[in-house]
Protein backbone atom coordinates (compact mmCIF):
# COMPACT_ATOMS: atom_id res chain seq x y z
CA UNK A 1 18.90 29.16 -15.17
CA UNK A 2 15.51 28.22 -15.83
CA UNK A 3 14.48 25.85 -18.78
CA UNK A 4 10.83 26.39 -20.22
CA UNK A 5 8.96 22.88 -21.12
CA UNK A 6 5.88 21.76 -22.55
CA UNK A 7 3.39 25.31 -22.45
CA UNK A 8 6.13 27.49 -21.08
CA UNK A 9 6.24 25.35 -17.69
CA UNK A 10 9.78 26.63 -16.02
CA UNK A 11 12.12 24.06 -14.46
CA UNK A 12 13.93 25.99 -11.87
CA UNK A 13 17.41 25.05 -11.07
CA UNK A 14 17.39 23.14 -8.29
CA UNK A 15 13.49 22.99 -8.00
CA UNK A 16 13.50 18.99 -8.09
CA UNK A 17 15.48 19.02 -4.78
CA UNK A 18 13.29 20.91 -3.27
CA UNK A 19 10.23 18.59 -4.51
CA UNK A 20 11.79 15.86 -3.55
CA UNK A 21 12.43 17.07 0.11
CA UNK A 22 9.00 18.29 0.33
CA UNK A 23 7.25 14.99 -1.08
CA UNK A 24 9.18 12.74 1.06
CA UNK A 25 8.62 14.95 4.28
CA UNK A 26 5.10 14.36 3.59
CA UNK A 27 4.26 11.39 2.13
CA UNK A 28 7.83 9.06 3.00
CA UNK A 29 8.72 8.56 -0.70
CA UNK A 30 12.01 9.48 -1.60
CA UNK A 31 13.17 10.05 -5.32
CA UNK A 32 17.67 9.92 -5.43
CA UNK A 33 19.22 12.31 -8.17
CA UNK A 34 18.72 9.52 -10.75
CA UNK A 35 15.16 9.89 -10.36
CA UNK A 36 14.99 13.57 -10.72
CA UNK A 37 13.40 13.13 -14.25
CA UNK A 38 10.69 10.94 -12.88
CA UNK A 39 9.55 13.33 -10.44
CA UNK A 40 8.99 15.91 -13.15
CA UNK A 41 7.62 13.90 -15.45
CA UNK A 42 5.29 12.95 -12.67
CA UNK A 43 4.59 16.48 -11.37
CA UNK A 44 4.85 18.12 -14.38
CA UNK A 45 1.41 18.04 -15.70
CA UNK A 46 -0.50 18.66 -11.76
CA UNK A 47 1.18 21.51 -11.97
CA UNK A 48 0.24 22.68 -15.48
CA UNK A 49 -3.55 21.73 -13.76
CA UNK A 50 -3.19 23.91 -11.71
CA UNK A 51 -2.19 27.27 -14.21
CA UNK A 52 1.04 27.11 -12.68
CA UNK A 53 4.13 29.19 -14.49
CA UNK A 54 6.78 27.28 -12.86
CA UNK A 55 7.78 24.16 -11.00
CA UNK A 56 8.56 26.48 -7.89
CA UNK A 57 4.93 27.95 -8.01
CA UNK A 58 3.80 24.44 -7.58
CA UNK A 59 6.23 23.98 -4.71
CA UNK A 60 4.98 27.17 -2.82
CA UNK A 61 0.99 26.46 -3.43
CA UNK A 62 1.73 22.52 -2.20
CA UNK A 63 4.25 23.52 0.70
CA UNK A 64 1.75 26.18 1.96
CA UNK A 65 -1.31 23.68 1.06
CA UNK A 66 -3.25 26.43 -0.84
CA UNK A 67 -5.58 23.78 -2.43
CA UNK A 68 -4.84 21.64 0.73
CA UNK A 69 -5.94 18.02 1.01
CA UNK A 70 -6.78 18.00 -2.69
CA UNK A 71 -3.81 18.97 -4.23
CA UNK A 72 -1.63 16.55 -2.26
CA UNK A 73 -4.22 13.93 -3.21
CA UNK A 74 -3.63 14.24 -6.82
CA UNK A 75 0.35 14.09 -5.80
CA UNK A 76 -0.39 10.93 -4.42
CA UNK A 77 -2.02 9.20 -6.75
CA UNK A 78 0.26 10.09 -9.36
CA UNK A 79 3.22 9.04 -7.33
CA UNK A 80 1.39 5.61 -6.93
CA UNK A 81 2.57 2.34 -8.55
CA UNK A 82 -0.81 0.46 -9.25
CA UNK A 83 0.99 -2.60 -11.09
CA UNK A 84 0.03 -5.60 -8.79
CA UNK A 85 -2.28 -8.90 -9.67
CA UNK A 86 -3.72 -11.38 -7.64
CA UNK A 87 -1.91 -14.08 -6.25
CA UNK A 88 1.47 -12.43 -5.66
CA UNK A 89 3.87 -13.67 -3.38
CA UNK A 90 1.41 -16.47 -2.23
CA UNK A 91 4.11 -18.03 -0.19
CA UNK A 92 3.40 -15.57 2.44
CA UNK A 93 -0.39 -15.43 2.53
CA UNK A 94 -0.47 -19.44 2.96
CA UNK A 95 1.74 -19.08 5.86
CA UNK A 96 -0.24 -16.80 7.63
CA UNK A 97 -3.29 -18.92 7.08
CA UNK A 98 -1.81 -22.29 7.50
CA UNK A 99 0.73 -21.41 9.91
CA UNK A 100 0.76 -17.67 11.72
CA UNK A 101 -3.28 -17.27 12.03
CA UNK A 102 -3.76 -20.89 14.15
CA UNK A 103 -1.02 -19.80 16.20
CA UNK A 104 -2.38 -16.71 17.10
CA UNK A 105 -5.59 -18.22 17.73
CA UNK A 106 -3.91 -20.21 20.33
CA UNK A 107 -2.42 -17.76 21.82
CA UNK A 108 -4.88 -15.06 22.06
CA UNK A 109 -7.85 -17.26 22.96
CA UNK A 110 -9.64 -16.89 19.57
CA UNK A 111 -10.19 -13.54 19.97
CA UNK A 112 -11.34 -11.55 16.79
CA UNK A 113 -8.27 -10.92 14.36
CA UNK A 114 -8.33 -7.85 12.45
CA UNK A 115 -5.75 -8.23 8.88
CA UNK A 116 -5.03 -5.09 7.55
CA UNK A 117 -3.43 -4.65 4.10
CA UNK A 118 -1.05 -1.64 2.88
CA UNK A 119 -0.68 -0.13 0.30
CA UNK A 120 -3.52 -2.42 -1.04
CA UNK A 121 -3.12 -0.61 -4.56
CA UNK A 122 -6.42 -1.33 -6.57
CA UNK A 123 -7.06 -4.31 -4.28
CA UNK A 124 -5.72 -7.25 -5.39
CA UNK A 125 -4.58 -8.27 -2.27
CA UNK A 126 -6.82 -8.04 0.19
CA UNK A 127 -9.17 -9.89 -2.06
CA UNK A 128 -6.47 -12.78 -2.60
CA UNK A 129 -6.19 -12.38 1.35
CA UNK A 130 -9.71 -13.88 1.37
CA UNK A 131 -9.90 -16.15 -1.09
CA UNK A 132 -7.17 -17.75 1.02
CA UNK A 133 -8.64 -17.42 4.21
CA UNK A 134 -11.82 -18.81 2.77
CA UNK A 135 -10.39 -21.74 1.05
CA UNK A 136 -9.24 -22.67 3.90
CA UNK A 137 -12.38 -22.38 5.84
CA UNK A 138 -11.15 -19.87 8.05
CA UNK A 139 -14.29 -17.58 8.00
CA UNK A 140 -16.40 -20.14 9.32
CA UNK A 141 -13.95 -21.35 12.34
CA UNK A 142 -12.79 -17.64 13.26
CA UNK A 143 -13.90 -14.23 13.37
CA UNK A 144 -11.21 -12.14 10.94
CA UNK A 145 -11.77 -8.58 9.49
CA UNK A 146 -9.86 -7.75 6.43
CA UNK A 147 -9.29 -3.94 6.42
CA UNK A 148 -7.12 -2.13 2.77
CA UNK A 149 -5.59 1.04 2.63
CA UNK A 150 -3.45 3.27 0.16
CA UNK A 151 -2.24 6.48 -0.30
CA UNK A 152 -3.96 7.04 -3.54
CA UNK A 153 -7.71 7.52 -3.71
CA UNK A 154 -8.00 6.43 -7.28
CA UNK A 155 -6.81 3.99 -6.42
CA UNK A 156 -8.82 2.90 -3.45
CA UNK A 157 -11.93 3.75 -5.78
CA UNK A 158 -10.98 1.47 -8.13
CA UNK A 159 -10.67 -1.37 -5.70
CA UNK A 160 -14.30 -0.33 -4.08
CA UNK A 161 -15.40 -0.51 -8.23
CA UNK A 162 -13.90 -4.06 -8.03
CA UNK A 163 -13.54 -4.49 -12.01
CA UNK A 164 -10.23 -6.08 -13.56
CA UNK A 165 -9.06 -7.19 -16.71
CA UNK A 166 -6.95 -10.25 -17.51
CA UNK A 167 -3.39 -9.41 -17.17
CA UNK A 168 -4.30 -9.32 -13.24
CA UNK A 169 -5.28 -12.83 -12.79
CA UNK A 170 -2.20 -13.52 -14.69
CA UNK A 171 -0.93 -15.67 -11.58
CA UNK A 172 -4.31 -16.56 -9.83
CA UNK A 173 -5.56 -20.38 -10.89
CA UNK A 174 -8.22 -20.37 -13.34
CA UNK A 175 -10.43 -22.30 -10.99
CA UNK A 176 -10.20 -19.76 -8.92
CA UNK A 177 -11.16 -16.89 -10.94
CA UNK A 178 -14.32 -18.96 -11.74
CA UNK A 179 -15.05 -19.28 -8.72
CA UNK A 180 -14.58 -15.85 -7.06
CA UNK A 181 -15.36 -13.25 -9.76
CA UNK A 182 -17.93 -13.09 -12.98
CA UNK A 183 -16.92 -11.89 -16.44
CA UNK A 184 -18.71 -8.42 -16.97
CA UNK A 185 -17.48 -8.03 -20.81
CA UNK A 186 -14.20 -7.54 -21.17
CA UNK A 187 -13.65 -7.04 -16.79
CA UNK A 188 -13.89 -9.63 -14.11
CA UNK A 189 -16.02 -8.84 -10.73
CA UNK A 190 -15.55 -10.11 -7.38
CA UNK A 191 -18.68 -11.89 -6.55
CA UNK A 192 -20.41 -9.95 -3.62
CA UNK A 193 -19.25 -12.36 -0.69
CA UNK A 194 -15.44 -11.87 -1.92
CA UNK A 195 -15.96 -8.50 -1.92
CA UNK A 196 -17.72 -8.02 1.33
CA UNK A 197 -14.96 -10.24 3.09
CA UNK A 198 -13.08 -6.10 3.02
CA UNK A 199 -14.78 -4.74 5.81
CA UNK A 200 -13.33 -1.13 4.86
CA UNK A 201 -11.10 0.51 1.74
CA UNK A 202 -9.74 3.41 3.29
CA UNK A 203 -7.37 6.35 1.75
CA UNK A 204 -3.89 6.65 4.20
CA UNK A 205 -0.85 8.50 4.56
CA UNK A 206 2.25 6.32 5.39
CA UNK A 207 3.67 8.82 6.92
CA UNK A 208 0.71 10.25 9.14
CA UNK A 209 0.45 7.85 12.03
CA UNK A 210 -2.84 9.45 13.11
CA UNK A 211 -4.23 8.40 9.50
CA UNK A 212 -3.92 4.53 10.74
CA UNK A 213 -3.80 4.12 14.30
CA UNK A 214 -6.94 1.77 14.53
CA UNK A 215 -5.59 -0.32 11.52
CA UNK A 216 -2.12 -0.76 12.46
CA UNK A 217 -3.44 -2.22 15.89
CA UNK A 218 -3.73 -5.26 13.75
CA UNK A 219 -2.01 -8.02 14.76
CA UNK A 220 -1.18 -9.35 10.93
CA UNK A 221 -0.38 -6.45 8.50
CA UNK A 222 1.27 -7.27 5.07
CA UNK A 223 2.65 -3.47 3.91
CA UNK A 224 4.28 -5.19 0.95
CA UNK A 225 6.40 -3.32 -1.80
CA UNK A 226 5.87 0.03 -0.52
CA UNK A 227 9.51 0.11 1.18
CA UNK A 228 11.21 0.14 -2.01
CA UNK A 229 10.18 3.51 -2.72
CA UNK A 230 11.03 5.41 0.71
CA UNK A 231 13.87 6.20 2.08
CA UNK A 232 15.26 4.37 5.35
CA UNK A 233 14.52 7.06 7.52
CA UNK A 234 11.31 7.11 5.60
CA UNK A 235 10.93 3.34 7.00
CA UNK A 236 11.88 3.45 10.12
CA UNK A 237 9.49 6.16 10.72
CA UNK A 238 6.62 3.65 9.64
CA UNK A 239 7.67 0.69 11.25
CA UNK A 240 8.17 1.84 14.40
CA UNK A 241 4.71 3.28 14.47
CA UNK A 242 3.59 -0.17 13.85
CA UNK A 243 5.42 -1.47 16.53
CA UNK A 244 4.17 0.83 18.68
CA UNK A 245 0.24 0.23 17.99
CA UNK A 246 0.42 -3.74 17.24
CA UNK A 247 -0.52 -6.13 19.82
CA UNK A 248 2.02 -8.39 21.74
CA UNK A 249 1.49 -11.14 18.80
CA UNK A 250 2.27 -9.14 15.90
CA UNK A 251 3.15 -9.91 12.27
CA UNK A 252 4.27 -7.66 9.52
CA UNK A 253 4.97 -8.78 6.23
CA UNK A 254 7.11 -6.55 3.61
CA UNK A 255 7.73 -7.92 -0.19
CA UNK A 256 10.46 -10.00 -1.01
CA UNK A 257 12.55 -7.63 -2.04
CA UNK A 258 12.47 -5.53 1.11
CA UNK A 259 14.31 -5.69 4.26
CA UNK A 260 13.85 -4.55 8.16
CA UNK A 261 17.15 -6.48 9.24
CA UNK A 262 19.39 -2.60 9.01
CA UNK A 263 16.55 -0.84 9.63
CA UNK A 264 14.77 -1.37 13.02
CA UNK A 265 15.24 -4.24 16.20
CA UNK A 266 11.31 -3.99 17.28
CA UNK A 267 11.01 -7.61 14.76
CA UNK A 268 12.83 -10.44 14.21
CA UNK A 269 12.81 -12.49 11.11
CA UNK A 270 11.18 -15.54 11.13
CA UNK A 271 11.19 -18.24 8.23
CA UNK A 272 7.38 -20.04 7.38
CA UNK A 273 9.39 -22.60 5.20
CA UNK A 274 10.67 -20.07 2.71
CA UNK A 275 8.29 -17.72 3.29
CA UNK A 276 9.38 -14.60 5.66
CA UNK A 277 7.60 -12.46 7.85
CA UNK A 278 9.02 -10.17 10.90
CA UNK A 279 7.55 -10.81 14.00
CA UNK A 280 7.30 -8.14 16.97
CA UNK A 281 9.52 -8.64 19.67
C-alpha cells in the first residue's frame, strides 16, 4: 500500500528498508526500524527537490547515481549532525598535547606530525585542536599539521567561513574566545593565525577509504561521535582502514560514548588519567 504525503510524495511499503540499506552501504550510517521516521523526514524533501513522485523514484535515481556525486552530497549533508561547540571533551585533547604528542616526539625523532580530525562538523574541533596545541607552545617546538574532514560539504563550507554564534563557545573559557576569535556583529571569527593552524578542510566519505588515505596516515586522529550513528559492521569497516594506513605510533580517539573494545583487536585502550584513547597495536 502506498501512503501519499506532503505534495502527493508516495511512501512505498517497505521503501525505508530499502533506503536504509542503500544509505548505509554507501555512506556507513545505519538508521534501526525505530528510526524509520527520521530517515523520511530527512529524505523526504531531497526527494520532492528533485520532482520525484515517490520515495522509490528517489531510491532508483540515487542507487543508479543519475545526478551522481551531487545528489548523494545533498544526502549527506542532510544526514549530518552539526551540533558540536568548542571545547568538548577537552580531557582528551590535553592528553594528546600534554601527554601522547611528547611521546611521539620521542619516539619518532621529531619528525613532522600530521593531526587529522573527523567528522570535524563545522569545525569546532580542529580549531580547539589548536588553540590547545598553541597554548601550549607546541607550534613553536614542533612541526604539526592539523588536517578536518566531513561528510557534509555544508558543512565543511561553513567551517572554511569560520563564523559562530554564542551557544558554541558555550564551554570554551571566555579568555579564550578573546583571545582567538573577534566579534563580527552578532558571529565570532577565528583570528587568521587560528584559522590558518587547518592546513586543509576537506569533504570525505567514511566509508570510501580512497577518499582519506593520505589523512588517515596520521598518526593522531580524533573521529569522535561519528560511531554512534553506524552500524558495527559500519565501524569495523572504518577502523580497520585506519589501522591499516596509520603509522606504527598511532592514536585514535572516538567520543566518550563510543567503544572499539567488541568491535576490532588492531587498538588497545589506554587511560591518559581519565581520558581514553585506543592506541594501535
Amino acid at each position: 500500500m502506498e501512503v501519499a504525503t506532503g505534495r502527493k510524495l508516495l511512501i512505498p511499503a517497505g521503501i525505508q528498508t530499502l533506503l536504509r540499506d542503500l544509505i548505509h552501504e554507501r555512506t556507513g550510517i545505519f538508521f534501526d526500524p525505530s528510526r524509520f521516521d527520521v530517515l523520511v523526514e530527512k529524505i523526504e524533501p531531497l526527494a520532492m527537490e528533485r520532482n520525484c513522485y515517490s520515495l522509490l523514484d528517489y531510491y532508483y535515481l540515487l542507487k543508479y547515481e543519475e545526478n551522481g556525486v551531487a545528489d548523494w552530497a545533498r544526502v549527506m549533508d542532510a544526514l549530518s549532525v552539526q551540533e558540536t561547540y568548542f571545547w568538548r571533551e577537552i580531557d582528551q585533547i590535553k592528553g594528546m598535547a600534554g601527554t601522547i604528542l611528547p611521546a611521539l616526539l620521542r619516539a619518532t625523532g621529531d619528525k613532522p606530525v600530521q593531526i587529522w580530525s573527523v567528522p570535524c562538523a563545522t569545525g569546532e574541533e580542529p580549531l580547539t585542536i589548536a588553540m590547545v596545541l598553541n597554548e601550549a607552545g607546541w607550534f613553536e617546538r614542533a612541526q604539526i599539521t592539523i588536517h578536518a574532514s566531513d561528510g557534509s560539504r555544508a558543512a565543511v563550507e561553513k567551517a572554511r567561513r569560520g563564523r559562530y554564534r554564542e551557544r558554541a563557545f558555550r564551554s570554551l573559557p571566555p579568555w579564550l574566545r578573546d583571545k582567538y576569535f573577534t566579534q563580527q556583529g552578532s558571529e565570532w571569527q577565528p583570528v587568521a593565525d587560528l584559522q590558518a593552524r587547518v592546513a586543509t578542510w576537506s569533504v570525505v566519505n567514511l566509508a570510501a577509504p580512497e577518499e582519506y588515505s593520505a589523512y588517515a596516515s596520521s598518526p593522531i586522529i580524533f573521529c569522535r561521535n561519528a560511531f554512534i550513528y553506524f552500524s558495527p559492521t559500519s565501524v569495523k569497516t572504518v577502523v580497520n582502514a585506519f589501522a591499516d594506513r596509520m603509522p606504527a605510533h598511532g592514536y585514535l580517539f572516538v567520543g566518550a560514548s563510543e567503544s572499539l573494545l567488541n568491535i576490532t583487536d588492531r587498538f588497545r585502550l589506554d587511560d591518559l588519567e581519565g581520558a581514553f584513547v585506543y592506541v594501535k597495536r
